[in-house]
Protein backbone atom coordinates (compact mmCIF):
# COMPACT_ATOMS: atom_id res chain seq x y z
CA UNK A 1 -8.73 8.79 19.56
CA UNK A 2 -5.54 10.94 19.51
CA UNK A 3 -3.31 8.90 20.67
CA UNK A 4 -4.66 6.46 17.88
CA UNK A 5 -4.29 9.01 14.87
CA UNK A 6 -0.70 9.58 16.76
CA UNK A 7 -0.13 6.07 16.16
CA UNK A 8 -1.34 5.86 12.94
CA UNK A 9 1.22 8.73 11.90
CA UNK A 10 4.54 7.15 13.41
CA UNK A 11 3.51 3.82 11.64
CA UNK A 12 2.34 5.61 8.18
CA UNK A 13 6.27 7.42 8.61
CA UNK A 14 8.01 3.70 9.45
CA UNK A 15 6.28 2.44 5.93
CA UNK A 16 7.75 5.32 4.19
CA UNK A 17 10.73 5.14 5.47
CA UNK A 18 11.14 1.65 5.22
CA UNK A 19 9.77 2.22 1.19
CA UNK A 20 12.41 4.52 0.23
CA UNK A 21 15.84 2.72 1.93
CA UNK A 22 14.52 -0.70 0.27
CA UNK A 23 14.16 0.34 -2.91
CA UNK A 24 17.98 2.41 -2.55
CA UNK A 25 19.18 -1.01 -1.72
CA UNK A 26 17.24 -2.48 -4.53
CA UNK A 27 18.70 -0.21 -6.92
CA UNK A 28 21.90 -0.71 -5.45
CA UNK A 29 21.81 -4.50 -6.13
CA UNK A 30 20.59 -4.48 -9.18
CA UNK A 31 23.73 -1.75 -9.69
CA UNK A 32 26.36 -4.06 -8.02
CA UNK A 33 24.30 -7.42 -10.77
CA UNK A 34 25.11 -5.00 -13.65
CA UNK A 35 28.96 -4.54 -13.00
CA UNK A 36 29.27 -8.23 -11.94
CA UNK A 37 27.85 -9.13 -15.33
CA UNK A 38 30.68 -6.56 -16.78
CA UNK A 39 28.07 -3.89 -17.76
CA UNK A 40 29.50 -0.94 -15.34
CA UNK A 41 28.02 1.93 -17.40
CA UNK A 42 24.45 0.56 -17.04
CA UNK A 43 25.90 -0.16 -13.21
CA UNK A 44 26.47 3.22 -12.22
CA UNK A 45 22.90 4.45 -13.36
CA UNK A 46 21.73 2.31 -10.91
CA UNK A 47 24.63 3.36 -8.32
CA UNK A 48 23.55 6.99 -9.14
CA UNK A 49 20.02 6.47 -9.10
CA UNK A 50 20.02 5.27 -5.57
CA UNK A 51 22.02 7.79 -4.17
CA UNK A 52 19.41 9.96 -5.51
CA UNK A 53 17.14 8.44 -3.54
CA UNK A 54 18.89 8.44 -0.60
CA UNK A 55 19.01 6.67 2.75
CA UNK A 56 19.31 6.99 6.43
CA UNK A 57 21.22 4.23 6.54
CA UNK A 58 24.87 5.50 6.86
CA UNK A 59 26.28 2.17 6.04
CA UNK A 60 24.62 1.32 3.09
CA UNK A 61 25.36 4.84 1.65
CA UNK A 62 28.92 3.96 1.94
CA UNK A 63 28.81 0.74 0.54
CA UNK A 64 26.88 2.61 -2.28
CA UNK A 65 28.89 5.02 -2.79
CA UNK A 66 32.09 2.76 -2.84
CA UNK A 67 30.57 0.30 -5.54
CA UNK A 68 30.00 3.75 -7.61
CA UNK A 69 33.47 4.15 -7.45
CA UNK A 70 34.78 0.57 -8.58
CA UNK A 71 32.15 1.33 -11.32
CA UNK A 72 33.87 4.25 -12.52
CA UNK A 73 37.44 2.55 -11.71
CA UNK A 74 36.84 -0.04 -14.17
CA UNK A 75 35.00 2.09 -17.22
């Protein structure tokens, strides 16, 4: 039965997890649509907003944070 609740727990955590970083990336995208479409104010709210919620993902935070700052270049 422990080992089950255990289980439950790690896999509960992995949802999360897995929650949070997919909807920084979907903010992201959304972001990176905005500024393609030549509306980089409304780009870096959504640049901003998923920095905010943040990621484990070391990569994608970079990439984030480097599309926030063509956003900015070009306003």
């Amino acid at each position: 039965m422990e080992e089950n609740l255990i289980s439950m727990r790690e896999d509960h955590s992995f949802h999360v997890r897995y929650r949070m970083e997919a909807s920084c990336l979907e903010l992201a995208l959304e972001g990176e649509r905005l500024c393609k479409s030549g509306d980089c104010r409304a780009g870096v709210s959504f640049f901003e907003a998923a920095v905010q919620v943040g990621t484990e993902d070391l990569k994608t935070l970079s990439a984030i944070y480097s599309q926030l700052g063509n956003a900015y270049f070009y306003l």
